[in-house]
PDB file of N, CA and C in Angstrom:
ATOM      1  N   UNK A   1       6.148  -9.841  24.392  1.00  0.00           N
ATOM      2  CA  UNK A   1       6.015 -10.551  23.136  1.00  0.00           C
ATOM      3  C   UNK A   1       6.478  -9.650  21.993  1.00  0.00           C
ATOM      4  N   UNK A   2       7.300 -10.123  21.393  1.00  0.00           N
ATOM      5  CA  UNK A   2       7.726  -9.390  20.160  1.00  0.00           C
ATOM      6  C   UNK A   2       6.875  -9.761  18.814  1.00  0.00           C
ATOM      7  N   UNK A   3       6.856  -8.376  18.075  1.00  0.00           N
ATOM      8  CA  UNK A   3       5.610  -8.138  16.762  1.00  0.00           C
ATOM      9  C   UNK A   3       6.595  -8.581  15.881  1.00  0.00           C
ATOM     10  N   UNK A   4       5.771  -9.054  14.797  1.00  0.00           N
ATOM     11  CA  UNK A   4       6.220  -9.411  13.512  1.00  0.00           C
ATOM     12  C   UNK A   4       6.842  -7.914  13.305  1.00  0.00           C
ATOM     13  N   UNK A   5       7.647  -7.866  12.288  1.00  0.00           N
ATOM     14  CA  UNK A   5       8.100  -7.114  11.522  1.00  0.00           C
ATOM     15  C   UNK A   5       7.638  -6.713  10.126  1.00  0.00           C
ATOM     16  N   UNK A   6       7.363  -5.405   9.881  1.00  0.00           N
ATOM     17  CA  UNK A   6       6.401  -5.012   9.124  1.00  0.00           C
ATOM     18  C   UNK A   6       7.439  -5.135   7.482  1.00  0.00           C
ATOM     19  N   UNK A   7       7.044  -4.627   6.536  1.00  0.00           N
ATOM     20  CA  UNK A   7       7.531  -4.873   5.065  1.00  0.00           C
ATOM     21  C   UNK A   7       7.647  -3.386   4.757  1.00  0.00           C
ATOM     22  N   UNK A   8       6.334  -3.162   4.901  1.00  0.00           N
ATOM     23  CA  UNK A   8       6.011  -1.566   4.598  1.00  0.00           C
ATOM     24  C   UNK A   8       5.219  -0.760   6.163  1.00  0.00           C
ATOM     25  N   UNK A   9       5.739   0.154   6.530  1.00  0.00           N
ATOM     26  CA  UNK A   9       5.011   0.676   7.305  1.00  0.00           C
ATOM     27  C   UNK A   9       4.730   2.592   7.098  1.00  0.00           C
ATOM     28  N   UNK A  10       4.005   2.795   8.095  1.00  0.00           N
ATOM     29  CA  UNK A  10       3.751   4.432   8.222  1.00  0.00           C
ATOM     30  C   UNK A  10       4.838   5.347   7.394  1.00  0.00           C
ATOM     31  N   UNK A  11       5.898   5.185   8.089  1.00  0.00           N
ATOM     32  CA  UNK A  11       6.883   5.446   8.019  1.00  0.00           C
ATOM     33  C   UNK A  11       7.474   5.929   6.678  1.00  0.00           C
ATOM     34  N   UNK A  12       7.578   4.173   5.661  1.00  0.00           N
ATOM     35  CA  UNK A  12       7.898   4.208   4.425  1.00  0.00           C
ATOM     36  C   UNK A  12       7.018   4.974   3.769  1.00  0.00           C
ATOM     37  N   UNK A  13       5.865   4.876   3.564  1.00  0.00           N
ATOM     38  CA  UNK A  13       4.314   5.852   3.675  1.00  0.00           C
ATOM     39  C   UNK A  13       5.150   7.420   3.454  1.00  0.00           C
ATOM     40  N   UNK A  14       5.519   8.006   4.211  1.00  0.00           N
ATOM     41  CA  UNK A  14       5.636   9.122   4.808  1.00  0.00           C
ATOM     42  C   UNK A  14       7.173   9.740   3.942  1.00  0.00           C
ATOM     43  N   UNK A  15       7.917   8.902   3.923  1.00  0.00           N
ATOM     44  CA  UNK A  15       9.324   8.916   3.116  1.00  0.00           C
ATOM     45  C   UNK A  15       9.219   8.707   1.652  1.00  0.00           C
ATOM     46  N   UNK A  16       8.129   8.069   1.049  1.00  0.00           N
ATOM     47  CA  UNK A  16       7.749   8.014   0.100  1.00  0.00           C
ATOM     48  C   UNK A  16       7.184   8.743  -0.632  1.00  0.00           C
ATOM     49  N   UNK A  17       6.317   9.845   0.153  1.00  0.00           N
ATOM     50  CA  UNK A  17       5.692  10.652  -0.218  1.00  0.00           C
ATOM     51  C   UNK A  17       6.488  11.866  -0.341  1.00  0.00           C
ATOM     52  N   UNK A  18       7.611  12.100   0.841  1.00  0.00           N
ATOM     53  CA  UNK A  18       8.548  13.158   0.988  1.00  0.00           C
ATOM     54  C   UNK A  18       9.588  13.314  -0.209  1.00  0.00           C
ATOM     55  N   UNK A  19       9.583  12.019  -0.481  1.00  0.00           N
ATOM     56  CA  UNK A  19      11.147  11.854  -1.768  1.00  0.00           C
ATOM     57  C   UNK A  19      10.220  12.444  -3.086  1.00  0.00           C
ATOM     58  N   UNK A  20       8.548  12.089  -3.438  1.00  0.00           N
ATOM     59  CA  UNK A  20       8.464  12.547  -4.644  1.00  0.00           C
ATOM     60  C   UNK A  20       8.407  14.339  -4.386  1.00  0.00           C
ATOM     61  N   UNK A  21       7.931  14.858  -3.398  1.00  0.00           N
ATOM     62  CA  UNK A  21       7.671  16.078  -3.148  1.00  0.00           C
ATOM     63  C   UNK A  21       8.855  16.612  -3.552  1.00  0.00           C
ATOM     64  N   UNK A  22      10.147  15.999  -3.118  1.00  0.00           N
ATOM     65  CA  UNK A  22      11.190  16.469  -2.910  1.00  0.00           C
ATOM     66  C   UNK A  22      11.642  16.668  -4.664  1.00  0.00           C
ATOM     67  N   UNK A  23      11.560  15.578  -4.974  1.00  0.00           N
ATOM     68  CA  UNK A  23      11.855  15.713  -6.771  1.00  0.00           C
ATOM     69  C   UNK A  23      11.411  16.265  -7.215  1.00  0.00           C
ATOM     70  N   UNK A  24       9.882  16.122  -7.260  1.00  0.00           N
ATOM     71  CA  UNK A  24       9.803  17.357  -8.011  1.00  0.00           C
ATOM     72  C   UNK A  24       9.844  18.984  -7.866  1.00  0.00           C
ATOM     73  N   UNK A  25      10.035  19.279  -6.643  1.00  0.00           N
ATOM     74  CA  UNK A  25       9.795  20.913  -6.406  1.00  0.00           C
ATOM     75  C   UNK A  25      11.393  21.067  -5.611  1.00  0.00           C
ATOM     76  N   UNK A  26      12.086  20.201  -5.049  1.00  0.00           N
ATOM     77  CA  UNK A  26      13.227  20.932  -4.276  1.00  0.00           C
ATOM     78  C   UNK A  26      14.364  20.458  -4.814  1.00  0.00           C
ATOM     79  N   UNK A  27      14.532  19.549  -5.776  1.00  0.00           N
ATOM     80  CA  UNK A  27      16.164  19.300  -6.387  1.00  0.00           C
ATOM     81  C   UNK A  27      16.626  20.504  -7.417  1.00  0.00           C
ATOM     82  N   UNK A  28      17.498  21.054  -7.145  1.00  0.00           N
ATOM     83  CA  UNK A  28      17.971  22.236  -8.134  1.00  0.00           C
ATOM     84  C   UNK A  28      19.246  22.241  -8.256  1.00  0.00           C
ATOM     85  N   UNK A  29      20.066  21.338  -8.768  1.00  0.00           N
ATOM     86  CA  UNK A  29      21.376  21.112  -8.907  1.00  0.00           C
ATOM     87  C   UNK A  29      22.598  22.553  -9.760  1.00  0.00           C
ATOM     88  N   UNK A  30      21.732  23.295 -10.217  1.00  0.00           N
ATOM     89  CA  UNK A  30      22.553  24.247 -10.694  1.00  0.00           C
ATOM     90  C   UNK A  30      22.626  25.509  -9.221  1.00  0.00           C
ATOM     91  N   UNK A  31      21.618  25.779  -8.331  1.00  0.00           N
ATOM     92  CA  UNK A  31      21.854  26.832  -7.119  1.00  0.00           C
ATOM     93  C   UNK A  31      21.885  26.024  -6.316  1.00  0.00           C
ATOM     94  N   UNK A  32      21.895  25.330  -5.899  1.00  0.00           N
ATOM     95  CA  UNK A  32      22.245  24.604  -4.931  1.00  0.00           C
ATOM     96  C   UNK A  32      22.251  23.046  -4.925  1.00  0.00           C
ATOM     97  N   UNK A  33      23.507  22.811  -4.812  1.00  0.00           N
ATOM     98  CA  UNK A  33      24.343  21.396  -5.789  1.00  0.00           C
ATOM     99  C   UNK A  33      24.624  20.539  -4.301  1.00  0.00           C
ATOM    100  N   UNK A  34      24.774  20.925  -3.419  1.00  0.00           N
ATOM    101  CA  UNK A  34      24.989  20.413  -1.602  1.00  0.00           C
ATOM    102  C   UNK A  34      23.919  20.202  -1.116  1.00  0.00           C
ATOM    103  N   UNK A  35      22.573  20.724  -1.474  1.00  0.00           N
ATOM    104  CA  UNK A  35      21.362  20.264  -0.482  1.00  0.00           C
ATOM    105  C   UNK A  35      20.949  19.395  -1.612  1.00  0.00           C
ATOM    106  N   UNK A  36      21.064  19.630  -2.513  1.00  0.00           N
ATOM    107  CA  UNK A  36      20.384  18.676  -3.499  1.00  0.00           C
ATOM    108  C   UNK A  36      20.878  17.070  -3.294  1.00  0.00           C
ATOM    109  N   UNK A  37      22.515  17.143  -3.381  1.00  0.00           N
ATOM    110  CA  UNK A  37      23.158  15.760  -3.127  1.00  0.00           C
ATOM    111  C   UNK A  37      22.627  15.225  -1.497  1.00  0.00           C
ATOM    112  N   UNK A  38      22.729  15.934  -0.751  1.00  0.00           N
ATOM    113  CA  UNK A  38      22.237  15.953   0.247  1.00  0.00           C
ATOM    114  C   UNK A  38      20.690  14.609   0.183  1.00  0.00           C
ATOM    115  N   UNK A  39      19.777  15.260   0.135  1.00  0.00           N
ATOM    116  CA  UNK A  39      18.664  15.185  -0.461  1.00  0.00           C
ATOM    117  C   UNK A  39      18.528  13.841  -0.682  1.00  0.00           C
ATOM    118  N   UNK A  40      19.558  13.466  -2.158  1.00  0.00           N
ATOM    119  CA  UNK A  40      19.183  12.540  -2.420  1.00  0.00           C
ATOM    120  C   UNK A  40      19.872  11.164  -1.607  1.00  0.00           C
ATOM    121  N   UNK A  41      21.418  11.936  -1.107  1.00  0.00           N
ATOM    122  CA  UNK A  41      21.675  10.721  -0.032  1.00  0.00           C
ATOM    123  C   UNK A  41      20.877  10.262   0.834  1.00  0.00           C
ATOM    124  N   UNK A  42      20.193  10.733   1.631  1.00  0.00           N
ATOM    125  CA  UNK A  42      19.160  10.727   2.757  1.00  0.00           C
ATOM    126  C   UNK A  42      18.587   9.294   1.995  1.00  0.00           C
ATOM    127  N   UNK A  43      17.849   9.729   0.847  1.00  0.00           N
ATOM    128  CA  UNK A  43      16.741   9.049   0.261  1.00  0.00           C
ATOM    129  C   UNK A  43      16.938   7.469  -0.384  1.00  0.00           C
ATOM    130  N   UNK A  44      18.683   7.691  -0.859  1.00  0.00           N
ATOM    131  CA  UNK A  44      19.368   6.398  -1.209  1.00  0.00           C
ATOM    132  C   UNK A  44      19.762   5.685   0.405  1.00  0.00           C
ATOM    133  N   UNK A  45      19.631   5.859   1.527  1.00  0.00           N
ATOM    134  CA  UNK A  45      20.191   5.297   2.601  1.00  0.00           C
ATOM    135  C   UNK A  45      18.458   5.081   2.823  1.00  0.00           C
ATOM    136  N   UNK A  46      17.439   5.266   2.969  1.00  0.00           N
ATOM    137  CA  UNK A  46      16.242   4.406   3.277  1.00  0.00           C
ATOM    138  C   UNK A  46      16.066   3.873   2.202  1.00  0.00           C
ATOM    139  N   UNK A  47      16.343   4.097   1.202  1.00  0.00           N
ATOM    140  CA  UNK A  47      15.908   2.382  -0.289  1.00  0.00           C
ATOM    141  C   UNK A  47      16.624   1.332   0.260  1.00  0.00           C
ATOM    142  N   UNK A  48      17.751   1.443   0.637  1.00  0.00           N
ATOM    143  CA  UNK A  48      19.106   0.668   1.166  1.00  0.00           C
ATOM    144  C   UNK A  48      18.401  -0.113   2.251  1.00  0.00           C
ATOM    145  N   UNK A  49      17.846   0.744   3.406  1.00  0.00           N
ATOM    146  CA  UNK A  49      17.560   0.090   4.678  1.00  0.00           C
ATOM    147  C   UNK A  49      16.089  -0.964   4.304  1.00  0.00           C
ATOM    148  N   UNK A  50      15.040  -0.161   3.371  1.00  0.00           N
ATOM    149  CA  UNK A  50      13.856  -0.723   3.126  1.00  0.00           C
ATOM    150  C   UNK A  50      14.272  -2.266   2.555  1.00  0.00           C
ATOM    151  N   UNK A  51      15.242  -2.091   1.369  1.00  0.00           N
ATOM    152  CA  UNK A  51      15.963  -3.320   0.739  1.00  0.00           C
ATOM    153  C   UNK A  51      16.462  -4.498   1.519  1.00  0.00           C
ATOM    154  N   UNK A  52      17.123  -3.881   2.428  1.00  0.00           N
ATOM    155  CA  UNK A  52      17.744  -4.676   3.549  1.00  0.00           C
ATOM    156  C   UNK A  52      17.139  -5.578   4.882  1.00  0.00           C
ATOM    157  N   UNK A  53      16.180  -4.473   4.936  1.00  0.00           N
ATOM    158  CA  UNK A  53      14.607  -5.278   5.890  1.00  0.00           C
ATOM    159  C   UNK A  53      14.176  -6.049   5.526  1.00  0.00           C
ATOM    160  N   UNK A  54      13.298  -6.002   4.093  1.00  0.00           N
ATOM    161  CA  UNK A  54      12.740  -7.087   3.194  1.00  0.00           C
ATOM    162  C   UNK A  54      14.114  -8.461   2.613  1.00  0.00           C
ATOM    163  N   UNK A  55      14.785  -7.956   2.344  1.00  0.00           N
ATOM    164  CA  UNK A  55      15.894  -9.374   2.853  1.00  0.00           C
ATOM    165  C   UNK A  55      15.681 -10.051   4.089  1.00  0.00           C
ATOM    166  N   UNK A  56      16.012  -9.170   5.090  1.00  0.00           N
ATOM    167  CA  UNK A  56      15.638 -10.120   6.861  1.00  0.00           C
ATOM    168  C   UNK A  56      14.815 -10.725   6.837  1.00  0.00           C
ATOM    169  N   UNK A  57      13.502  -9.718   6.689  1.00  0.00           N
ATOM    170  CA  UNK A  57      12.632 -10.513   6.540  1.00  0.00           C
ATOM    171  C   UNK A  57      12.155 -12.045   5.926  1.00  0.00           C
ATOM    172  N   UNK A  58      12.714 -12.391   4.687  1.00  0.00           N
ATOM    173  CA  UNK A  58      12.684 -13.577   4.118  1.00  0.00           C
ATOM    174  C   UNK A  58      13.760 -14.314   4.332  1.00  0.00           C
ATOM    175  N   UNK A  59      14.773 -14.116   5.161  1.00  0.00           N
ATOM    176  CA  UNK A  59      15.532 -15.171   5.777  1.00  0.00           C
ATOM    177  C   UNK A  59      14.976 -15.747   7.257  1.00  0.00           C
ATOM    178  N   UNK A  60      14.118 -14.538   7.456  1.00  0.00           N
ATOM    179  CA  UNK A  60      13.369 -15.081   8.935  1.00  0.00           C
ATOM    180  C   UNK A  60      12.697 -15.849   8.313  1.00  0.00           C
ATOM    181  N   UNK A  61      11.805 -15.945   7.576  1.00  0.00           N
ATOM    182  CA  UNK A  61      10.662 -16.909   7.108  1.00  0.00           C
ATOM    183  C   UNK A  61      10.847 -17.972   6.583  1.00  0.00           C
ATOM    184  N   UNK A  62      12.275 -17.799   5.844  1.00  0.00           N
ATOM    185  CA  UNK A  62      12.387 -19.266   5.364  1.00  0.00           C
ATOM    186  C   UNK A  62      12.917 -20.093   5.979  1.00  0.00           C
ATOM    187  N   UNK A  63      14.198 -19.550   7.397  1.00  0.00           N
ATOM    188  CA  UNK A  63      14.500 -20.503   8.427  1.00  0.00           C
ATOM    189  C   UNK A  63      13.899 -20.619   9.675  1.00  0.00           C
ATOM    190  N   UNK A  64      12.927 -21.642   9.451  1.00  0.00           N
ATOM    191  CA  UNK A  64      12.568 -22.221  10.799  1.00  0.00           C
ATOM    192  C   UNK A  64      13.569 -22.448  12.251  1.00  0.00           C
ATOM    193  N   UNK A  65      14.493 -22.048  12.053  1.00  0.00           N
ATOM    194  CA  UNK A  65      15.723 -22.514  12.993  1.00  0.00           C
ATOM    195  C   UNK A  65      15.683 -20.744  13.637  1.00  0.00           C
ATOM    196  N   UNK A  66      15.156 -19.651  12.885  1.00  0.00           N
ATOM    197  CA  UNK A  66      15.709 -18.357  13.521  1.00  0.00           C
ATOM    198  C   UNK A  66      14.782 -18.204  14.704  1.00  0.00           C
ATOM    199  N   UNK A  67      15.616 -17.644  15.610  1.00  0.00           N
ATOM    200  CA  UNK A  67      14.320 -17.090  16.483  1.00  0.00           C
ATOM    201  C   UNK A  67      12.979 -16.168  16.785  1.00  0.00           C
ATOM    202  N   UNK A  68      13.495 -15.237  15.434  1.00  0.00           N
ATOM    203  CA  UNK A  68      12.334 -14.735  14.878  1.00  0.00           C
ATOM    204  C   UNK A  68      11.213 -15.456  14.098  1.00  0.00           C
ATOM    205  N   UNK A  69      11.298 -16.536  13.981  1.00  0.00           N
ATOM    206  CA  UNK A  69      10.823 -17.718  12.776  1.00  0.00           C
ATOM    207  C   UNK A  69       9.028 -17.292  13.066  1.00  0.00           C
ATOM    208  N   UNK A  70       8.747 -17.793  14.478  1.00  0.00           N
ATOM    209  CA  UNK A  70       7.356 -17.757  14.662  1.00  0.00           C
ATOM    210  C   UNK A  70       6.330 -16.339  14.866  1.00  0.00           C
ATOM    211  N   UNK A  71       7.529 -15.671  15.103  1.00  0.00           N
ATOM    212  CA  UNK A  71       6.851 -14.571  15.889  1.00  0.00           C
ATOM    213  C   UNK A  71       6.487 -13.821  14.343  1.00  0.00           C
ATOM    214  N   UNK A  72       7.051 -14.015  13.334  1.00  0.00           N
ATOM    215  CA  UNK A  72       7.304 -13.569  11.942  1.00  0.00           C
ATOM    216  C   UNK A  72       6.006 -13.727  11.278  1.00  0.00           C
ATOM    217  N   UNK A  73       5.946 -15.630  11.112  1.00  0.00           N
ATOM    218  CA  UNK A  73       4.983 -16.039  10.530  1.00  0.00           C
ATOM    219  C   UNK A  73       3.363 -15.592  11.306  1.00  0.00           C
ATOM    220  N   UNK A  74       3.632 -15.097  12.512  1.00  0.00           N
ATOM    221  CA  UNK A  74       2.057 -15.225  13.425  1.00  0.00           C
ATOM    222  C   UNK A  74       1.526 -13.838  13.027  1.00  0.00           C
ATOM    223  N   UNK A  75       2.770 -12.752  12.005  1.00  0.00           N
ATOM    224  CA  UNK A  75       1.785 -11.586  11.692  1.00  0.00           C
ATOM    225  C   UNK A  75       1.399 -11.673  10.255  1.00  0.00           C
ATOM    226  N   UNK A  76       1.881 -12.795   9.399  1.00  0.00           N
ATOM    227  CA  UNK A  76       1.595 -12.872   8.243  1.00  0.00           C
ATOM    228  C   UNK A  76       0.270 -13.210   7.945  1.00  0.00           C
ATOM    229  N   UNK A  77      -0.129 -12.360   7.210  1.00  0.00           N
ATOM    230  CA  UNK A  77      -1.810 -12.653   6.423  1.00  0.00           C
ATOM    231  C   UNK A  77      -2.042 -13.721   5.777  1.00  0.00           C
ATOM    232  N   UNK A  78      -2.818 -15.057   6.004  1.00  0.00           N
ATOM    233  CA  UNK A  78      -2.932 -16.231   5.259  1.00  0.00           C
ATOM    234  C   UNK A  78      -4.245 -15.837   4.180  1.00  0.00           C
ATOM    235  N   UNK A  79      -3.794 -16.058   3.284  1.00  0.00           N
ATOM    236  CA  UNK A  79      -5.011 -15.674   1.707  1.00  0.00           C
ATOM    237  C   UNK A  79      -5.424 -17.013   1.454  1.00  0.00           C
TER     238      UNK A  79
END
């Protein structure tokens, strides 16, 4: 049986916490201008992917026709 697909998980948690660490104590663009760009590519390619999930995600939900359709809605929290 396949799990819903999460929005936010551990993960983002964990990358989230790493990117502010990272700003504030390890970007130093004047000694080192390559780990820094570095750095922040990493960090612009998971906004990208997080962005891109949460899209899927609401095309799964709004078409009843996908095959993810149910398995989607059965992890969603009803309020």
């Amino acid at each position: 049986m396949n799990k819903p697909i999460k929005r936010w998980n551990l993960l983002d948690t964990v990358n989230l916490a790493l990117f502010i660490v990272v700003v504030l104590f390890f970007l130093d663009f004047n000694n080192n201008a390559a780990v820094s760009y570095l750095l922040l590519g990493v960090f612009l390619l998971w906004v990208i992917t997080l962005i891109f999930r949460n899209i899927f995600i609401n095309k799964i939900e709004k078409d009843p026709n996908h095959p993810l359709h149910e398995t989607q809605l059965q992890g969603k929290k009803k309020i």
